[in-house]
N, C-alpha and C. Protein backbone atom coordinates (compact mmCIF):
# COMPACT_ATOMS: atom_id res chain seq x y z
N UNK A 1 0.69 5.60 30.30
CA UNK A 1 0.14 4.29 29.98
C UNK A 1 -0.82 4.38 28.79
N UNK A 2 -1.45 5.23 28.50
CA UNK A 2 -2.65 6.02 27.52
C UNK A 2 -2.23 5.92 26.81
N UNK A 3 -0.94 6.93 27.00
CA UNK A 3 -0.45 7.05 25.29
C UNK A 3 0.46 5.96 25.05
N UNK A 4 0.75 5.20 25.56
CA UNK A 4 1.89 3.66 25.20
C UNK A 4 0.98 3.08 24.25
N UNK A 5 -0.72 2.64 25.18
CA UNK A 5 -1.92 1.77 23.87
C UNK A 5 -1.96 2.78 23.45
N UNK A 6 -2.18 3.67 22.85
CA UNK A 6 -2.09 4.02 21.48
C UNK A 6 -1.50 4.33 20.77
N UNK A 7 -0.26 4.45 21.19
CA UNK A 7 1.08 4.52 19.97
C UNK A 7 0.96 3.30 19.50
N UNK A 8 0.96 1.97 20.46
CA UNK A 8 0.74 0.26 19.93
C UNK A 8 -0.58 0.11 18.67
N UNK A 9 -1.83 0.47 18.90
CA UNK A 9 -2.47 0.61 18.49
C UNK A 9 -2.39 1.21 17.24
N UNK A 10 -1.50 2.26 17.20
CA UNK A 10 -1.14 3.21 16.07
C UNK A 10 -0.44 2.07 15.04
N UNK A 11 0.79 1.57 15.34
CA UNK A 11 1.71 0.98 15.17
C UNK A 11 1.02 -0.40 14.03
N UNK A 12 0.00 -0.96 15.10
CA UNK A 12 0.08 -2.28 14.66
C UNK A 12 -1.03 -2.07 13.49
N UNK A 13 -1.75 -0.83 13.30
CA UNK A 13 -2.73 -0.42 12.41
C UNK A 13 -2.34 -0.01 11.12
N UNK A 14 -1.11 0.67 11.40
CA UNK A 14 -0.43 1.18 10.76
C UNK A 14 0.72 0.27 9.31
N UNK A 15 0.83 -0.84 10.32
CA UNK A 15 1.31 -1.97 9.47
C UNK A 15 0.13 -3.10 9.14
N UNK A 16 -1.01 -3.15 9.85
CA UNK A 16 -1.58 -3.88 9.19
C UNK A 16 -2.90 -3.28 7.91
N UNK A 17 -3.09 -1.71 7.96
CA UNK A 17 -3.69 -1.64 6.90
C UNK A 17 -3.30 -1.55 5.68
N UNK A 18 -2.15 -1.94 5.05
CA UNK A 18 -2.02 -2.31 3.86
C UNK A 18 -1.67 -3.31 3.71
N UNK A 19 -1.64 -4.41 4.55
CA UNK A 19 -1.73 -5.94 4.31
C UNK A 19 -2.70 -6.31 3.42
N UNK A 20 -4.18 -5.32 3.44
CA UNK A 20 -5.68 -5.79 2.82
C UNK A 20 -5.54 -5.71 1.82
N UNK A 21 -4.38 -4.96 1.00
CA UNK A 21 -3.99 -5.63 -0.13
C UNK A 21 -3.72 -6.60 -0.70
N UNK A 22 -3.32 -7.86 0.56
CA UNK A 22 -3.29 -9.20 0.10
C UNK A 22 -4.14 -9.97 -1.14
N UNK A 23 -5.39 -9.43 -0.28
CA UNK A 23 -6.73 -10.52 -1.50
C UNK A 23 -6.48 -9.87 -2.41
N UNK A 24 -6.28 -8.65 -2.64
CA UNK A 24 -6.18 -7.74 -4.18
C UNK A 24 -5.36 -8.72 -4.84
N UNK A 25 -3.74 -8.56 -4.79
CA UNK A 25 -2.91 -9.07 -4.88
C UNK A 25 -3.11 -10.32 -5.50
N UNK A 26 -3.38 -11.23 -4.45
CA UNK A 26 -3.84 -12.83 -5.11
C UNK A 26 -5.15 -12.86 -5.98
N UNK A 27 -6.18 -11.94 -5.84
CA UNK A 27 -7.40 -12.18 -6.75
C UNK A 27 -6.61 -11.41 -8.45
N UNK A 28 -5.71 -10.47 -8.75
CA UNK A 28 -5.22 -9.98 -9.53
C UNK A 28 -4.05 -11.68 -9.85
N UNK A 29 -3.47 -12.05 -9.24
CA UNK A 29 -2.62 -13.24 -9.48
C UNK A 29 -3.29 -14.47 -10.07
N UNK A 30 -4.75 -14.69 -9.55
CA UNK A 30 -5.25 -15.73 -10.07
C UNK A 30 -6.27 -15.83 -11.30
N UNK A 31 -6.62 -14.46 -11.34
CA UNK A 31 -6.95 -14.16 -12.76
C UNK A 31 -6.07 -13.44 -14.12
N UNK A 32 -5.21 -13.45 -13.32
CA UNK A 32 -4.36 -12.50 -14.68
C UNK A 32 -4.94 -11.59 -15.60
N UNK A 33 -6.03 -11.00 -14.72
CA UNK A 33 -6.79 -9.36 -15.66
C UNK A 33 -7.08 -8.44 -14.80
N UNK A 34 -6.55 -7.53 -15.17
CA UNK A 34 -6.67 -5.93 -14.41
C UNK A 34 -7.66 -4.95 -14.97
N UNK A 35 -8.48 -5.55 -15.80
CA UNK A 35 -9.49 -4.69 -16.82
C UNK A 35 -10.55 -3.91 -16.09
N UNK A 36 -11.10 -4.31 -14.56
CA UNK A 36 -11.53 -3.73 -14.19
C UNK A 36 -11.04 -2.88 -12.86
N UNK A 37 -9.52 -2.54 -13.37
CA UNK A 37 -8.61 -1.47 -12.42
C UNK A 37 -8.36 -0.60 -13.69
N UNK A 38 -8.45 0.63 -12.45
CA UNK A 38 -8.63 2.11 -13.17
C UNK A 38 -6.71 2.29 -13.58
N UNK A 39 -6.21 2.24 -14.51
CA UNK A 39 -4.66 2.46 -14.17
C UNK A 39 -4.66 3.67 -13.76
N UNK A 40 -5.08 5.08 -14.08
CA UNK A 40 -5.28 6.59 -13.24
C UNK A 40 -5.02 6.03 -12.13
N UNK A 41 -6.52 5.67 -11.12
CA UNK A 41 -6.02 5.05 -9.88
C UNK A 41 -5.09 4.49 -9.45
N UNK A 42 -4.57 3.34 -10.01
CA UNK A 42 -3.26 2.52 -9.55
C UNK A 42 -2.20 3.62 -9.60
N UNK A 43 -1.89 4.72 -10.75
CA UNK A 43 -0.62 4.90 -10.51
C UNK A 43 -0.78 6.51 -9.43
N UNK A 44 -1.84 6.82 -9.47
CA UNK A 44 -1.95 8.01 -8.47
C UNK A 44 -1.89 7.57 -7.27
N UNK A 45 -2.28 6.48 -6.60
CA UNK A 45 -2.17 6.16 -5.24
C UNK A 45 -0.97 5.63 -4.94
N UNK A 46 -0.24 4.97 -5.69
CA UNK A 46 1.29 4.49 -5.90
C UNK A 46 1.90 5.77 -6.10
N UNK A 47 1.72 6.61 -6.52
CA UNK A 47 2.63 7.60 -6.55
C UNK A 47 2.74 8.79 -5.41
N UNK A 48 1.55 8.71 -5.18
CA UNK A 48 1.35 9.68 -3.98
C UNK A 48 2.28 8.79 -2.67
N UNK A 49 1.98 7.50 -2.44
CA UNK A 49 2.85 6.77 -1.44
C UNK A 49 4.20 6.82 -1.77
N UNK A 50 5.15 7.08 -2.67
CA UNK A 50 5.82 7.11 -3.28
C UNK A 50 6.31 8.02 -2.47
N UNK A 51 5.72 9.36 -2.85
CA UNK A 51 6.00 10.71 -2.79
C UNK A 51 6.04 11.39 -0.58
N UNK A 52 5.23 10.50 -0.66
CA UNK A 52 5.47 10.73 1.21
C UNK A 52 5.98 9.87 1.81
N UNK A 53 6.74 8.64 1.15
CA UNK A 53 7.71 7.82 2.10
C UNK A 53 9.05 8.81 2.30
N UNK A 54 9.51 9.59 1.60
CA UNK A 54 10.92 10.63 2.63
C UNK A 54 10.06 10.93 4.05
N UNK A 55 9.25 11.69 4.04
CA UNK A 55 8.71 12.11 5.58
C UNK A 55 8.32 10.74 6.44
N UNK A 56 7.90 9.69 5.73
CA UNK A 56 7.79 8.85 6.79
C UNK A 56 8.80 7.80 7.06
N UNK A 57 9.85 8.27 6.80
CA UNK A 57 11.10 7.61 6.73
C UNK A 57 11.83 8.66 7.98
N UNK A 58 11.41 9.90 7.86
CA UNK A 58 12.73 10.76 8.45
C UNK A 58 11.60 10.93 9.82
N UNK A 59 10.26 10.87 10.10
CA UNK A 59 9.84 10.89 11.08
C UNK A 59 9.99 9.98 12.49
N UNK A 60 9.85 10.74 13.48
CA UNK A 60 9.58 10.11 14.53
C UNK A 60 8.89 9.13 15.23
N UNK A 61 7.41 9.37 14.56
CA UNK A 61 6.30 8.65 14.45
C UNK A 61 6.35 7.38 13.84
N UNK A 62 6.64 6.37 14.66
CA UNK A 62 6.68 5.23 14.35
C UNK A 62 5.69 4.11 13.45
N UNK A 63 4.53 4.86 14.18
CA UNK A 63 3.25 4.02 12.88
C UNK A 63 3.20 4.78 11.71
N UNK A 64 3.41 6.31 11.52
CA UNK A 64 3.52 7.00 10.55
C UNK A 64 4.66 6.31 9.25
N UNK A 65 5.59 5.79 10.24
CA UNK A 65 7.10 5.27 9.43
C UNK A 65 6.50 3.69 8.86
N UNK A 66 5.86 3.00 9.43
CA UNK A 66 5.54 1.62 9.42
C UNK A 66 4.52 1.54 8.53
N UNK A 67 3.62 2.53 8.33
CA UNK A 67 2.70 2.23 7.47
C UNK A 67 3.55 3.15 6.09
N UNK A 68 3.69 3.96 6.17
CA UNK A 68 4.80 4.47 4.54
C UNK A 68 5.51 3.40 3.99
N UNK A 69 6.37 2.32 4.79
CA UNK A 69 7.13 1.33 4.12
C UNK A 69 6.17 0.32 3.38
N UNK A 70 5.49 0.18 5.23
CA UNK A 70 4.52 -1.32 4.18
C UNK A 70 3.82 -0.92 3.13
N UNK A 71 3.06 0.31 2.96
CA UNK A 71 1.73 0.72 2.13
C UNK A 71 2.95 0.30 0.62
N UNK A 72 4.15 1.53 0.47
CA UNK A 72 4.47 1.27 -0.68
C UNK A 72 5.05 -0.18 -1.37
N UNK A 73 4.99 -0.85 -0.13
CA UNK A 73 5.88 -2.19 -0.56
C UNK A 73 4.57 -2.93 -1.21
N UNK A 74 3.37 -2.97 -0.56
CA UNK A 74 2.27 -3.86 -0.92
C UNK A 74 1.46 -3.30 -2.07
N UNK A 75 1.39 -1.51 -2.30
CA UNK A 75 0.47 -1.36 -3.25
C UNK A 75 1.82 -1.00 -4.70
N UNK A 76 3.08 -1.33 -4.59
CA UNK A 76 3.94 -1.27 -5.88
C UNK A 76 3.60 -2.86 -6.11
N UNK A 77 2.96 -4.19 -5.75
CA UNK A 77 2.96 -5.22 -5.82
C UNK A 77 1.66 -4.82 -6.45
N UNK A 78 0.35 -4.29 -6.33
CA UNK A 78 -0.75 -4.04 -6.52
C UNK A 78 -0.42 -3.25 -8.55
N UNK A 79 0.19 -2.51 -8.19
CA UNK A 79 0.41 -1.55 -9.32
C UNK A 79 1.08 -2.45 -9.81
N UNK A 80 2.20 -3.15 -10.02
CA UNK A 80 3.28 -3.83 -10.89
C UNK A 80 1.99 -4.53 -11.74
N UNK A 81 1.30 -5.60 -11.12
CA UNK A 81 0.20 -6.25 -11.47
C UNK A 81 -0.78 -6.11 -12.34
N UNK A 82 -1.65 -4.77 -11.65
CA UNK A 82 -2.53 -4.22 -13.04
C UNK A 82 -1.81 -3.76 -14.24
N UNK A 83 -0.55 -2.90 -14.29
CA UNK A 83 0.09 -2.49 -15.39
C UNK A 83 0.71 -4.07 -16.06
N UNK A 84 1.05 -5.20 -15.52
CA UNK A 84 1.12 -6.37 -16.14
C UNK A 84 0.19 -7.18 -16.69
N UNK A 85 -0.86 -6.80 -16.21
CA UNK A 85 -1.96 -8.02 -16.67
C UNK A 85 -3.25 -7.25 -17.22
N UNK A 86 -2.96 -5.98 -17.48
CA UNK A 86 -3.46 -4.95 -18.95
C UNK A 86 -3.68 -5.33 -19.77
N UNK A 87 -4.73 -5.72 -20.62
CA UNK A 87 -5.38 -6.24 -21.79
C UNK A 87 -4.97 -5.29 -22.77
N UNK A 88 -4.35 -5.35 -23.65
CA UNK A 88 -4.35 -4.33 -25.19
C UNK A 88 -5.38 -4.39 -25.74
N UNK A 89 -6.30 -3.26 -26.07
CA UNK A 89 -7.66 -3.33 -26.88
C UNK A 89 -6.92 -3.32 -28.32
């Protein structure tokens, strides 16, 4: 029973912490400037998620699998963004 809430727990954490990308997302949408995003940052954390969705694809671990899909689906929306709305000095 223990471990059922917390696999759930796992699960629903797992998909909902990269939802908090949302406000990013829309505050980047409604200003159309990324000037104060690091692109280093954007593409290292996008890439690193990138790079560990095979294991959380081929795993067992269900929140492990749930958060690899969502993270890269919400922060390639995050990254598409700042690399679009990049100011040319």
């Amino acid at each position: 029973m223990a471990n059922d809430l917390i696999e759930k727990m796992g699960m629903f954490a797992g998909t909902a912490l990269p939802l908090f990308n949302i406000p990013l997302i829309i505050r980047l949408l409604k200003r159309k400037s990324s000037d104060d995003f690091s692109i280093f940052w954007a593409l290292g954390i996008w890439s690193c998620s990138v790079v560990i969705l095979p294991q959380a694809l081929r795993t067992d671990d269900m929140a492990f699998k749930l958060f690899g899909i969502v993270n890269v689906v919400f922060f390639s929306m995050v990254t598409f963004l700042i690399l679009k709305y990049r100011r040319k000095a």
